[in-house]
C-alpha atoms as a PDB file:
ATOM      1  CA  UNK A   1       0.000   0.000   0.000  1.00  0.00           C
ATOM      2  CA  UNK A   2       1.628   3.034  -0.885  1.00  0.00           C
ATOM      3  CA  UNK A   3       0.016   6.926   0.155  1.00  0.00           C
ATOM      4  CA  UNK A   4       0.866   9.690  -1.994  1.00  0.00           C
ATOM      5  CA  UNK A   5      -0.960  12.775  -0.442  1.00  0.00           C
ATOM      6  CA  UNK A   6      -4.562  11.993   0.495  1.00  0.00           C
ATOM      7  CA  UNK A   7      -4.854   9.550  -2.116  1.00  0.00           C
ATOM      8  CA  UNK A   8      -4.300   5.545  -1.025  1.00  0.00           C
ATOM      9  CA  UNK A   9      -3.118   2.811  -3.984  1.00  0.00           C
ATOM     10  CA  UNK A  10      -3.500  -0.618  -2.760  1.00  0.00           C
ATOM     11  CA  UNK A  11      -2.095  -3.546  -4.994  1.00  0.00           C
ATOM     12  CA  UNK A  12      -4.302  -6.802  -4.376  1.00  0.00           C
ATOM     13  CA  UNK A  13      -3.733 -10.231  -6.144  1.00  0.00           C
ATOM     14  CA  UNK A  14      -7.029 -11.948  -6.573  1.00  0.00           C
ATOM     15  CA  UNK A  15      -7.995 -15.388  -7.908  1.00  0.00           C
ATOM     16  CA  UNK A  16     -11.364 -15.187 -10.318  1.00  0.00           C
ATOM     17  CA  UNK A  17     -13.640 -18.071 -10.324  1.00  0.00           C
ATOM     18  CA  UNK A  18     -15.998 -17.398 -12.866  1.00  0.00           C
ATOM     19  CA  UNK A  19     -19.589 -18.688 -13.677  1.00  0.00           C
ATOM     20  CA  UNK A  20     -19.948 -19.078  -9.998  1.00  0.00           C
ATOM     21  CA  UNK A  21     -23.583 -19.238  -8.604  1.00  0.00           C
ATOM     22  CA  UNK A  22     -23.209 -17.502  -5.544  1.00  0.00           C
ATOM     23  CA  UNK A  23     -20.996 -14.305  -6.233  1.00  0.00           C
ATOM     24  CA  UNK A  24     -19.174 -12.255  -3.442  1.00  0.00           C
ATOM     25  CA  UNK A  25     -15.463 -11.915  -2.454  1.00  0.00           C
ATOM     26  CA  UNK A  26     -13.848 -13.671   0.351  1.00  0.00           C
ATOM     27  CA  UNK A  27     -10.886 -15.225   1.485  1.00  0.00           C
ATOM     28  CA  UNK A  28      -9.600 -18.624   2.094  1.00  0.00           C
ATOM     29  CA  UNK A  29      -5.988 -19.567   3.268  1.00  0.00           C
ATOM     30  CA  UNK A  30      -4.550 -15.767   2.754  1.00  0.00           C
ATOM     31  CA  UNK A  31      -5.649 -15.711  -0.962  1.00  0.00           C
ATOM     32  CA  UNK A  32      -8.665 -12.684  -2.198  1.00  0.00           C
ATOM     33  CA  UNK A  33     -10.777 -14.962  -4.171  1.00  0.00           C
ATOM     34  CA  UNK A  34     -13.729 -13.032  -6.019  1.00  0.00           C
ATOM     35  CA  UNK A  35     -16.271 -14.955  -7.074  1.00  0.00           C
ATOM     36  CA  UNK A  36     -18.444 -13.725 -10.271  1.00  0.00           C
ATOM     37  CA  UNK A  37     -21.721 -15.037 -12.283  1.00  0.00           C
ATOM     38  CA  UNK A  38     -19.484 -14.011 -15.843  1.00  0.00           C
ATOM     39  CA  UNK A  39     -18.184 -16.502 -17.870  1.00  0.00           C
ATOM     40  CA  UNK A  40     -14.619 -15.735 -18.484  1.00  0.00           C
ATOM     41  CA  UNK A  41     -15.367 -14.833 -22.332  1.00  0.00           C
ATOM     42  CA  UNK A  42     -14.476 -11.508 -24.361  1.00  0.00           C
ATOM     43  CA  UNK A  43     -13.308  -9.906 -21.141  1.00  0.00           C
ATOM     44  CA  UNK A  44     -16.820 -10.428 -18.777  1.00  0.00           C
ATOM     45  CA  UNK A  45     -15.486 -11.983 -16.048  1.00  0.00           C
ATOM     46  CA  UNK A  46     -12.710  -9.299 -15.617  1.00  0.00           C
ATOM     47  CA  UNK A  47     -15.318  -6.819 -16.112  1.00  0.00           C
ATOM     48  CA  UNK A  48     -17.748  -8.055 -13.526  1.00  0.00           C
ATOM     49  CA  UNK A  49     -14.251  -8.725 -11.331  1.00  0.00           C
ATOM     50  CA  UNK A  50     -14.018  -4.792 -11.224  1.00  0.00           C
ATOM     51  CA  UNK A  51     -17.241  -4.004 -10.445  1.00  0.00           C
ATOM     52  CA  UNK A  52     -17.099  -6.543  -7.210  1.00  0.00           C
ATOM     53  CA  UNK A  53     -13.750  -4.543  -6.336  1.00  0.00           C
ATOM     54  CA  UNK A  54     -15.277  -0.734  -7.069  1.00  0.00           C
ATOM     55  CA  UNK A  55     -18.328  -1.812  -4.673  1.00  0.00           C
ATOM     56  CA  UNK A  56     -16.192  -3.255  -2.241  1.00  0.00           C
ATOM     57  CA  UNK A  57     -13.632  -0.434  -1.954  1.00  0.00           C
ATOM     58  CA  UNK A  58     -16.390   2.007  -2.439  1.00  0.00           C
ATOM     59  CA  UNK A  59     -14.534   3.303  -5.890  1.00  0.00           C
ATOM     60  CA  UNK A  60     -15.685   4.113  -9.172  1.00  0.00           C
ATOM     61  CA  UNK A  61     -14.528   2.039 -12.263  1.00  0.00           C
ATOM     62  CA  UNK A  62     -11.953   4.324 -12.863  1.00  0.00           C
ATOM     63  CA  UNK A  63      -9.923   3.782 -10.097  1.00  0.00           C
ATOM     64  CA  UNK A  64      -9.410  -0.059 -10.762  1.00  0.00           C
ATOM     65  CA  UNK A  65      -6.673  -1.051 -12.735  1.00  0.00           C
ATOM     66  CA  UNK A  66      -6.036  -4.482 -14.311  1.00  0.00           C
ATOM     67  CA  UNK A  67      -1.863  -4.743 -14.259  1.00  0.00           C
ATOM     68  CA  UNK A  68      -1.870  -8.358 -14.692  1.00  0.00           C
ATOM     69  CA  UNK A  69      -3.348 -11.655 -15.379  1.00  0.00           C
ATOM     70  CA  UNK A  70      -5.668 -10.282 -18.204  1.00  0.00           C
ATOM     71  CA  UNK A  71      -6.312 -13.982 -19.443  1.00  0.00           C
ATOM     72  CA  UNK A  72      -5.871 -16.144 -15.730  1.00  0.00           C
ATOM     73  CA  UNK A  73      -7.309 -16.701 -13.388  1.00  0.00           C
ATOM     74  CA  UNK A  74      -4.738 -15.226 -10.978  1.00  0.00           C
ATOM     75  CA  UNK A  75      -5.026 -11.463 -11.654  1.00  0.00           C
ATOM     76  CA  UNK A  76      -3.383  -8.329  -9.873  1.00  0.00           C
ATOM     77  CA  UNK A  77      -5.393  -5.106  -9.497  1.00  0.00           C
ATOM     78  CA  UNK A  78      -4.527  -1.676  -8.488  1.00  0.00           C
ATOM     79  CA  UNK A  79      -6.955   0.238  -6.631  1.00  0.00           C
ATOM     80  CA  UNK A  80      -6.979   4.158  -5.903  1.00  0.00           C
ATOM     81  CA  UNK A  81      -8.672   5.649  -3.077  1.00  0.00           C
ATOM     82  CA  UNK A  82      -9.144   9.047  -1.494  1.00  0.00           C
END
């Protein structure tokens, strides 16, 4: 986590599991696993991966980055808060 002025940026590796049926983000053994409906096709599950990230950190979409893992399931985001 790094704080430049008022502004937090918070790096957090994730593993997706898409076309889940019960959605939500948790954690199990020290890994952030988000759990999404999408089927990991033309970019939905990444997409809906962001949105479960922007409502949990209370962010818009602008302020999560995908930096790696665009086609894995292991991803890492960056996140920018006030």
């Amino acid at each position: 986590m790094e704080n430049g002025g008022s502004r937090v940026v918070v790096t957090i590796d994730v593993l997706v599991k898409p076309g889940s049926k019960q959605p939500g983000i948790s954690t199990e053994d020290g890994v952030v696993i988000v759990r999404v409906r999408e089927r990991a096709i033309e970019g939905a599950a990444n997409a809906a991966c962001i949105r479960a990230l922007c409502e949990a950190y209370g962010v818009a979409a602008s302020a999560v980055e995908l930096v790696h893992g665009r086609r894995s399931r292991r991803k890492r985001f960056v996140v920018r808060t006030r």
